[in-house]
PDB file of N, CA and C in Angstrom:
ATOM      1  N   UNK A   1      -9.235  -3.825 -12.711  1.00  0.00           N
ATOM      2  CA  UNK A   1      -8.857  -3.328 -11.403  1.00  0.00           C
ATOM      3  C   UNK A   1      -8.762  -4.513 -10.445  1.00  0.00           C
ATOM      4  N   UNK A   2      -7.411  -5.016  -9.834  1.00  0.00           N
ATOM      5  CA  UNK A   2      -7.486  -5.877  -8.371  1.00  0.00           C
ATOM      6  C   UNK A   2      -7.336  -4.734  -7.108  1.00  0.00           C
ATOM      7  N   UNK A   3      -8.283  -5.562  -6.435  1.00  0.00           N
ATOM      8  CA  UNK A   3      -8.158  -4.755  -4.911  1.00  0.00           C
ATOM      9  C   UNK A   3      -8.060  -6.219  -4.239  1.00  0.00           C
ATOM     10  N   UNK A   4      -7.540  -5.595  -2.525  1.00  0.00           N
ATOM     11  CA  UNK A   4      -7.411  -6.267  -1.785  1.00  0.00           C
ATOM     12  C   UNK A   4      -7.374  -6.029  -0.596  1.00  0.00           C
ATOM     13  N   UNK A   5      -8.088  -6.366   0.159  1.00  0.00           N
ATOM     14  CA  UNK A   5      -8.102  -5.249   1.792  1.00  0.00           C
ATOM     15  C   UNK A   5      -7.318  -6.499   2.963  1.00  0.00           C
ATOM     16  N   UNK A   6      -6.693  -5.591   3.846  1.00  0.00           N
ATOM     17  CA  UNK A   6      -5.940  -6.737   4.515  1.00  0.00           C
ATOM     18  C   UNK A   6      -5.688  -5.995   5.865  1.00  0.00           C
ATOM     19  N   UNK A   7      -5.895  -6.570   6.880  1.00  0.00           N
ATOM     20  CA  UNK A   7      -5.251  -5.669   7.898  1.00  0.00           C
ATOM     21  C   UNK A   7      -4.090  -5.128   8.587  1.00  0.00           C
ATOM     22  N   UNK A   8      -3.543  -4.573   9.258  1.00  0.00           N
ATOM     23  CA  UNK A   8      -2.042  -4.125   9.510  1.00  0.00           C
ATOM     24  C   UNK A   8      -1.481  -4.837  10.514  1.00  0.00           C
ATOM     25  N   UNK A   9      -0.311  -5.460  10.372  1.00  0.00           N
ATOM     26  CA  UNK A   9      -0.043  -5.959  11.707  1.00  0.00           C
ATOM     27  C   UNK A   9       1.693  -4.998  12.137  1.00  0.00           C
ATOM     28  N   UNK A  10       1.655  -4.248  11.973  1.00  0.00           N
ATOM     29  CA  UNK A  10       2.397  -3.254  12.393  1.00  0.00           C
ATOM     30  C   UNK A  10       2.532  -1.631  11.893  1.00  0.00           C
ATOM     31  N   UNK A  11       2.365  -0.928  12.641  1.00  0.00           N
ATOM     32  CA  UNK A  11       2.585   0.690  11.793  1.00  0.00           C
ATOM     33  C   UNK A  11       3.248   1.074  10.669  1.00  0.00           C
ATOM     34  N   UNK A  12       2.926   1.824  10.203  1.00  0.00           N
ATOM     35  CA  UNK A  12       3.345   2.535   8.951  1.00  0.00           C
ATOM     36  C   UNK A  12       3.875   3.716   9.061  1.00  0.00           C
ATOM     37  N   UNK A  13       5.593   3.611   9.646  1.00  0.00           N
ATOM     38  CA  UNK A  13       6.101   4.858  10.011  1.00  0.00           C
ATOM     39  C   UNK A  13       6.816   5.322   8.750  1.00  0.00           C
ATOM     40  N   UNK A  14       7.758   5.890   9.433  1.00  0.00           N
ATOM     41  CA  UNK A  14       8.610   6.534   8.101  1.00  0.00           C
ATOM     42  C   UNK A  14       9.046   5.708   7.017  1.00  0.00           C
ATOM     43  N   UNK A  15      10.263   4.949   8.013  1.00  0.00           N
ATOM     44  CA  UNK A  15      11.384   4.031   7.062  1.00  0.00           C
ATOM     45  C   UNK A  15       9.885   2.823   6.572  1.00  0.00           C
ATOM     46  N   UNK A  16       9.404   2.417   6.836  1.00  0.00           N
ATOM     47  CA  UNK A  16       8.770   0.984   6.404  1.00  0.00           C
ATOM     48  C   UNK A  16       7.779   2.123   4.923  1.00  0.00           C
ATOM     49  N   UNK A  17       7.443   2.866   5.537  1.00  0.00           N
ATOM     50  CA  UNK A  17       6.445   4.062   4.255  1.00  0.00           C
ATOM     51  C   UNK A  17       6.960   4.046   3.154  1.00  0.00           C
ATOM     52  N   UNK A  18       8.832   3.861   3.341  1.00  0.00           N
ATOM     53  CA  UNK A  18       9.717   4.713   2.105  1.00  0.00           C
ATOM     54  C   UNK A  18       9.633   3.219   1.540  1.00  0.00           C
ATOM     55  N   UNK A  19      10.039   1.929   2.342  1.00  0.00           N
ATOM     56  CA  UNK A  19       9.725   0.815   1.437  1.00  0.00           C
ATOM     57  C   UNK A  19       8.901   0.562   0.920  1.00  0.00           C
ATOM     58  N   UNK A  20       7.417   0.700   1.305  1.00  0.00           N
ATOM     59  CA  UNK A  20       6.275   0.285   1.024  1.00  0.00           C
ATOM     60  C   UNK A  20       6.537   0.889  -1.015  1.00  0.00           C
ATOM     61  N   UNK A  21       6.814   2.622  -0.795  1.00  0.00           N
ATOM     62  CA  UNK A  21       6.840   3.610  -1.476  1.00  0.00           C
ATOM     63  C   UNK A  21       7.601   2.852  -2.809  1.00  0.00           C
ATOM     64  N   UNK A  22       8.654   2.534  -2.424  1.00  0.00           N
ATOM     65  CA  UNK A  22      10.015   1.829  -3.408  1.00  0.00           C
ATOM     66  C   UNK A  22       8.866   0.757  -4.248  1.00  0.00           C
ATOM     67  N   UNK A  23       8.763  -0.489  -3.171  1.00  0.00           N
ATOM     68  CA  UNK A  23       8.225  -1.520  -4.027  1.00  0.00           C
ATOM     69  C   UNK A  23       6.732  -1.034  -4.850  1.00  0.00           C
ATOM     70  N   UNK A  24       5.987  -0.221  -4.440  1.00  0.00           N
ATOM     71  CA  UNK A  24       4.832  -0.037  -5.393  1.00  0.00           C
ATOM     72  C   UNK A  24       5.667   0.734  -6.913  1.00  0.00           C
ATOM     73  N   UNK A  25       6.413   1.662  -6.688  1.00  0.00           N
ATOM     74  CA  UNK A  25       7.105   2.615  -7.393  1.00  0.00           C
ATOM     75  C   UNK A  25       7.657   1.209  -8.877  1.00  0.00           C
ATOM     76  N   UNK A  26       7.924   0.318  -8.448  1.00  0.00           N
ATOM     77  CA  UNK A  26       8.486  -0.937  -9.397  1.00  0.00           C
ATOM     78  C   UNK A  26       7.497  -1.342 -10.064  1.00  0.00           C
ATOM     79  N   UNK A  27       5.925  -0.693 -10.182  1.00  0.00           N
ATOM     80  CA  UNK A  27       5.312  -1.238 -11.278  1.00  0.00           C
ATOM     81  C   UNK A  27       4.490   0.098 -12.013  1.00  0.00           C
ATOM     82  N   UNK A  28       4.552  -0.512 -13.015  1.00  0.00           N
ATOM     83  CA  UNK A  28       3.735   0.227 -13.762  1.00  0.00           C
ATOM     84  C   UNK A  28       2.345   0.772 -13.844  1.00  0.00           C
ATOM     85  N   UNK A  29       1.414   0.139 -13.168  1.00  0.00           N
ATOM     86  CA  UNK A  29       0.159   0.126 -12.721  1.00  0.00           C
ATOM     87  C   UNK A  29       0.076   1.712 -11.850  1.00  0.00           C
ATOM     88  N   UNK A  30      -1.086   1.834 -11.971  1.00  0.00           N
ATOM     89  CA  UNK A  30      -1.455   2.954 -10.830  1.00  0.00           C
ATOM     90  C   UNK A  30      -2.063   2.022  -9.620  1.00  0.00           C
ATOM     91  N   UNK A  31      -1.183   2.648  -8.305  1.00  0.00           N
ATOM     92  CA  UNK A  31      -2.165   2.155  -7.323  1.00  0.00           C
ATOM     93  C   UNK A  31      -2.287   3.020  -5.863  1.00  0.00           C
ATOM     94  N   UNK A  32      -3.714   2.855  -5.319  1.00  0.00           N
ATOM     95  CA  UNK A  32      -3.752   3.694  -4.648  1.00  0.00           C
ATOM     96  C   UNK A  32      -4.084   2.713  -3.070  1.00  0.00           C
ATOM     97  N   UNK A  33      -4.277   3.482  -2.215  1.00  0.00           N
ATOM     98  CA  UNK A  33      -4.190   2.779  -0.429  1.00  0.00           C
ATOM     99  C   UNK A  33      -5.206   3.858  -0.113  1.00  0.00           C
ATOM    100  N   UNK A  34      -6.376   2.932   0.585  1.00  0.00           N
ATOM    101  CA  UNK A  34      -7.348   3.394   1.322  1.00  0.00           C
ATOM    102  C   UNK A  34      -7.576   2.802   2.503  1.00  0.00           C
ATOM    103  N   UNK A  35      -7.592   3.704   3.704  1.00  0.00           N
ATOM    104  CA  UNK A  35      -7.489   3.354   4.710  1.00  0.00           C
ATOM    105  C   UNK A  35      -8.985   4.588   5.549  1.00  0.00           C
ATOM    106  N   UNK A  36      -9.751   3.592   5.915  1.00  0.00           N
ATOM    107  CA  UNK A  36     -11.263   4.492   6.384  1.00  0.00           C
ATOM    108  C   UNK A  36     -11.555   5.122   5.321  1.00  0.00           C
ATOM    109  N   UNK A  37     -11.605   6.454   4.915  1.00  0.00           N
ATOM    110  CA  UNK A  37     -12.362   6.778   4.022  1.00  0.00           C
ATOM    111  C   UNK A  37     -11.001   7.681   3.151  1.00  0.00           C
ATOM    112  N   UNK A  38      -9.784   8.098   3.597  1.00  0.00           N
ATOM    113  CA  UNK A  38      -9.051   8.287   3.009  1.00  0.00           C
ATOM    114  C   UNK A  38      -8.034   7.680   1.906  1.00  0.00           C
ATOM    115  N   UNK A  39      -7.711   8.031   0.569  1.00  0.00           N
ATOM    116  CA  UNK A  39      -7.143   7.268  -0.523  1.00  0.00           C
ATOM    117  C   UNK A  39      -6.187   8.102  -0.867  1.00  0.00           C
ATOM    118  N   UNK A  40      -4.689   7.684  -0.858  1.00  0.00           N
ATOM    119  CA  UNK A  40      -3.484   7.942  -1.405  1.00  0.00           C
ATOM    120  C   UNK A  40      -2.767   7.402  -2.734  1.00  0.00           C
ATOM    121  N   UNK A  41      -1.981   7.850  -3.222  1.00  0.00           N
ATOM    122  CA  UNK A  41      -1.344   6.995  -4.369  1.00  0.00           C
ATOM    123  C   UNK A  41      -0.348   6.319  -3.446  1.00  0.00           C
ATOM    124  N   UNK A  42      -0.072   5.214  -3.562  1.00  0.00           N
ATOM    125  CA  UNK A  42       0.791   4.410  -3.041  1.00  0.00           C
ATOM    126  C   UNK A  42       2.258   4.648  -3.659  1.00  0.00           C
ATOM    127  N   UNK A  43       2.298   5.786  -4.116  1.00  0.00           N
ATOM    128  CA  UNK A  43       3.847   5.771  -5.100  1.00  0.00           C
ATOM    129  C   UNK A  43       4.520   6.849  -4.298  1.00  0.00           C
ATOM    130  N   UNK A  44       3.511   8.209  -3.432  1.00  0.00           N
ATOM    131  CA  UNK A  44       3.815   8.697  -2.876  1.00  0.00           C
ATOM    132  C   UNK A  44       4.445   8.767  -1.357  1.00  0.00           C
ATOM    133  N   UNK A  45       5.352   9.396  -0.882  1.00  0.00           N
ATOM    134  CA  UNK A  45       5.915   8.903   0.513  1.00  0.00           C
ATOM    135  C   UNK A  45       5.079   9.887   1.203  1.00  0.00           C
ATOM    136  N   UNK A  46       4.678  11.173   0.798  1.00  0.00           N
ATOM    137  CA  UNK A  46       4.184  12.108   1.918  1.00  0.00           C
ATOM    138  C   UNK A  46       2.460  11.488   1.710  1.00  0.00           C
ATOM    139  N   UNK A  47       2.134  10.874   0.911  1.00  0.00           N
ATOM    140  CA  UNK A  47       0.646  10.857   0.839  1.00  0.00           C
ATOM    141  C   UNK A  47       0.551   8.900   1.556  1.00  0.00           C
ATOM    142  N   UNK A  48       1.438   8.370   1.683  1.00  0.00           N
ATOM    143  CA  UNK A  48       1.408   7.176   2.958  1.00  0.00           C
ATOM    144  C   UNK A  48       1.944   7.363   4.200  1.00  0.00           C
ATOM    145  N   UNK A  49       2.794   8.574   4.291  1.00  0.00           N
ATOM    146  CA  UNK A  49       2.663   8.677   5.970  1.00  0.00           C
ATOM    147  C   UNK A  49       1.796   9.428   6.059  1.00  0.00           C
ATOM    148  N   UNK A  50       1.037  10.384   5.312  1.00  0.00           N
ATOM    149  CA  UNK A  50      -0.454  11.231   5.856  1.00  0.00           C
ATOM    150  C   UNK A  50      -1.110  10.364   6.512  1.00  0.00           C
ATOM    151  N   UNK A  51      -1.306   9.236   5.979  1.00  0.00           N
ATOM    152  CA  UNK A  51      -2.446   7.866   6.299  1.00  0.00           C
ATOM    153  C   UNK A  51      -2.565   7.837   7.740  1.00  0.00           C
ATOM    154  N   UNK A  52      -1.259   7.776   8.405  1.00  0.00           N
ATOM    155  CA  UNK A  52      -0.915   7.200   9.560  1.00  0.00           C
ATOM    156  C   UNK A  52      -1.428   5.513   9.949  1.00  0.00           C
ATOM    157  N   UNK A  53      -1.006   4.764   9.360  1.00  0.00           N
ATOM    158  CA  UNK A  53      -1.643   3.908   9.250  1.00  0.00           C
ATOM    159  C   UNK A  53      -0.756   3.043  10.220  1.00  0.00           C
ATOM    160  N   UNK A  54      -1.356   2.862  11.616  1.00  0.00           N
ATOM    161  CA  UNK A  54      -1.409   2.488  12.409  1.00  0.00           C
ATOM    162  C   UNK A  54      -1.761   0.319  12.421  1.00  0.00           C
ATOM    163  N   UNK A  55      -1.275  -0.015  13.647  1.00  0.00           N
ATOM    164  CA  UNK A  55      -0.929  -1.582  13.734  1.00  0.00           C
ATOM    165  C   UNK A  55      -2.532  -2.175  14.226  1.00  0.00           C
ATOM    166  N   UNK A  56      -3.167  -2.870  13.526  1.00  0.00           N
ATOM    167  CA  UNK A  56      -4.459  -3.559  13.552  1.00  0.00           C
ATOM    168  C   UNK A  56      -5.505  -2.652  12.922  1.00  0.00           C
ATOM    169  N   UNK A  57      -5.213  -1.702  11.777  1.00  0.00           N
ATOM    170  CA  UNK A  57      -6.019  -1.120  10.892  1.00  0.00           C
ATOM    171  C   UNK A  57      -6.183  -1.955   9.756  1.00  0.00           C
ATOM    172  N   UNK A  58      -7.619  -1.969   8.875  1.00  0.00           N
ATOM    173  CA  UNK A  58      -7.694  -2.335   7.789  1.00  0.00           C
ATOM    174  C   UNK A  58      -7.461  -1.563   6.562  1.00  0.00           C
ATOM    175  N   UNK A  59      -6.500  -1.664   5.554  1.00  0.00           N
ATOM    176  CA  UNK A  59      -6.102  -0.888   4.278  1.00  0.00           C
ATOM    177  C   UNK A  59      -6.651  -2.173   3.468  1.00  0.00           C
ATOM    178  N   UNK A  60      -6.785  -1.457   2.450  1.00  0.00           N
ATOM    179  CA  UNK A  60      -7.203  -1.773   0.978  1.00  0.00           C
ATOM    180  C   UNK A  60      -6.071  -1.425  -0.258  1.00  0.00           C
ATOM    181  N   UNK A  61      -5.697  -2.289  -0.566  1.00  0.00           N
ATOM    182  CA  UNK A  61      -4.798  -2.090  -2.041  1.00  0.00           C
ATOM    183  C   UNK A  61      -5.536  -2.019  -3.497  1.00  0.00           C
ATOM    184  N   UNK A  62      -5.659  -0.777  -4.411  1.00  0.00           N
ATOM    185  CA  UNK A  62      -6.700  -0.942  -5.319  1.00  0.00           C
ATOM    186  C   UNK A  62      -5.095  -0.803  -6.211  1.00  0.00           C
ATOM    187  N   UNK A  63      -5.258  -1.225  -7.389  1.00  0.00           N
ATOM    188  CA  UNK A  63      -4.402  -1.752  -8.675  1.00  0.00           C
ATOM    189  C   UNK A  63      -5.671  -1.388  -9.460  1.00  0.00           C
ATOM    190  N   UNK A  64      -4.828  -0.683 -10.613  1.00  0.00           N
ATOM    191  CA  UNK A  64      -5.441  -0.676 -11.723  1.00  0.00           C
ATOM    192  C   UNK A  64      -4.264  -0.456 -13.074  1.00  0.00           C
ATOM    193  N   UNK A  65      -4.461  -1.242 -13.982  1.00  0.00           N
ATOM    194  CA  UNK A  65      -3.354  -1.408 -14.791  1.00  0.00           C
ATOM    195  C   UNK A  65      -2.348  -2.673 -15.448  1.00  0.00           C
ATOM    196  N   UNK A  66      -1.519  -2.906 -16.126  1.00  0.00           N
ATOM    197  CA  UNK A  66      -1.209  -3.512 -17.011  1.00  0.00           C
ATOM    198  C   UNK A  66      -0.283  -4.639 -16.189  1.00  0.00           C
ATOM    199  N   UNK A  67      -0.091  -4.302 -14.914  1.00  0.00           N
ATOM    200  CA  UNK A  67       0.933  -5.505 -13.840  1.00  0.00           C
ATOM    201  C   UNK A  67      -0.002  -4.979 -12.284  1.00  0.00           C
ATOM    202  N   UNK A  68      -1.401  -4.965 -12.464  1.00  0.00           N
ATOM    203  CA  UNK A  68      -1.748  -4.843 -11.218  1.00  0.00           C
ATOM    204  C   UNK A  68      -1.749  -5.915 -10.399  1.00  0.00           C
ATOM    205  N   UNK A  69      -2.053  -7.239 -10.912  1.00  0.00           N
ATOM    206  CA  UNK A  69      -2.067  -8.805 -10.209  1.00  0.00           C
ATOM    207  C   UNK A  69      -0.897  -8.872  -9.399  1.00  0.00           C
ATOM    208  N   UNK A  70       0.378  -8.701  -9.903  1.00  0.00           N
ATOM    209  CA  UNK A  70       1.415  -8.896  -9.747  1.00  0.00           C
ATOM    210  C   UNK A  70       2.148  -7.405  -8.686  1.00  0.00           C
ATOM    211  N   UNK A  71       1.730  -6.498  -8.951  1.00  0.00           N
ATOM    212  CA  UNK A  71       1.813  -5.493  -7.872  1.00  0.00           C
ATOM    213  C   UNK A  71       0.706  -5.622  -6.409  1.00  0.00           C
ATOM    214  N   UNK A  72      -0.357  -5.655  -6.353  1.00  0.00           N
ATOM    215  CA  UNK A  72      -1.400  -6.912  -5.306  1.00  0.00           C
ATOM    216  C   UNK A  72      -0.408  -7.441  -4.726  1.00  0.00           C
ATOM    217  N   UNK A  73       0.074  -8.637  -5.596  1.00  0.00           N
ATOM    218  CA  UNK A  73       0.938  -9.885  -5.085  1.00  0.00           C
ATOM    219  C   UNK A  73       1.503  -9.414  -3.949  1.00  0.00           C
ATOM    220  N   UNK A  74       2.684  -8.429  -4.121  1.00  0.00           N
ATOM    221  CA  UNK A  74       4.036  -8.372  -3.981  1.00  0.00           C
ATOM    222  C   UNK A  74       3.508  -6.789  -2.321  1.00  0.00           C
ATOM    223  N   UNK A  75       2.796  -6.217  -3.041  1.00  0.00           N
ATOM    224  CA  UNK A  75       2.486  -5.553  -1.409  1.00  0.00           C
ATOM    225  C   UNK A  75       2.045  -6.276  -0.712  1.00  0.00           C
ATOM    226  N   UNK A  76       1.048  -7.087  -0.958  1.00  0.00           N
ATOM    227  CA  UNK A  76       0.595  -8.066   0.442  1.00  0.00           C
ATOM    228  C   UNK A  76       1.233  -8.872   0.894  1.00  0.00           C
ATOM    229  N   UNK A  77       2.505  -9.511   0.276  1.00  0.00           N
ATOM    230  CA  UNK A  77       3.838 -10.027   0.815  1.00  0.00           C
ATOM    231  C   UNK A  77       4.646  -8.669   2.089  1.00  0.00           C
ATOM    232  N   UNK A  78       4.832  -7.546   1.089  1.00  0.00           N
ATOM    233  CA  UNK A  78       5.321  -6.955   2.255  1.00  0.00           C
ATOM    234  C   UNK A  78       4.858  -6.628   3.094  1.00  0.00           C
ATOM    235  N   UNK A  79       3.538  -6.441   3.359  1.00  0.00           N
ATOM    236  CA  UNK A  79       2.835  -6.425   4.951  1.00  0.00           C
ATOM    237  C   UNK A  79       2.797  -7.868   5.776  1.00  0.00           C
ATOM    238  N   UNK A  80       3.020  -8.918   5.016  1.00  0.00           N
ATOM    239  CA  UNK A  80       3.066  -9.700   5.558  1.00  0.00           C
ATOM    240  C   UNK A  80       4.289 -10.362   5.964  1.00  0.00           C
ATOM    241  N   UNK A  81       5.603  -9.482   5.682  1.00  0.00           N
ATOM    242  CA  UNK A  81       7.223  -9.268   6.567  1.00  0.00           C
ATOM    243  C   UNK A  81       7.349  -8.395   7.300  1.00  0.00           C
ATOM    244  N   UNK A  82       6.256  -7.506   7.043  1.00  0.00           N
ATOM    245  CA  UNK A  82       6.894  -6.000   8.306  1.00  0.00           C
ATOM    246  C   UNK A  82       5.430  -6.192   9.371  1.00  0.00           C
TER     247      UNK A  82
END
């Protein structure tokens, strides 16, 4: 299992949700997003805008699986363009 907690530097509305949604969706791994005490699958679009995950919140990326390093990688890149 990689995890990785990182904070938000912008909201998590719709359109950025459906990307977030796309790029996790490209690996094989299961992974889920916890934000306070709530945990979503990150593959889902209605279970990352539930989050509401708002600009200067801390989320957590948990990976578990056969390209989790490499799924880690590649979300914490995209929070760190949007």
């Amino acid at each position: 299992m990689t995890e990785h907690t990182l904070t938000v530097t912008s909201s998590l509305e719709a359109r950025p949700a459906a990307l977030f949604v796309q790029t996790a969706s490209k690996f094989k791994c299961h992974i889920d997003v916890r934000v306070d005490n709530k945990i979503v699958n990150a593959k889902s679009i209605m279970g990352m805008i539930s989050l509401r995950v708002l600009d200067g919140q801390m989320l957590t990326l948990i990976a578990n699986g056969e390209d989790e390093e490499n799924a880690v990688a590649e979300l914490k890149r995209f929070f760190s363009m949007n």
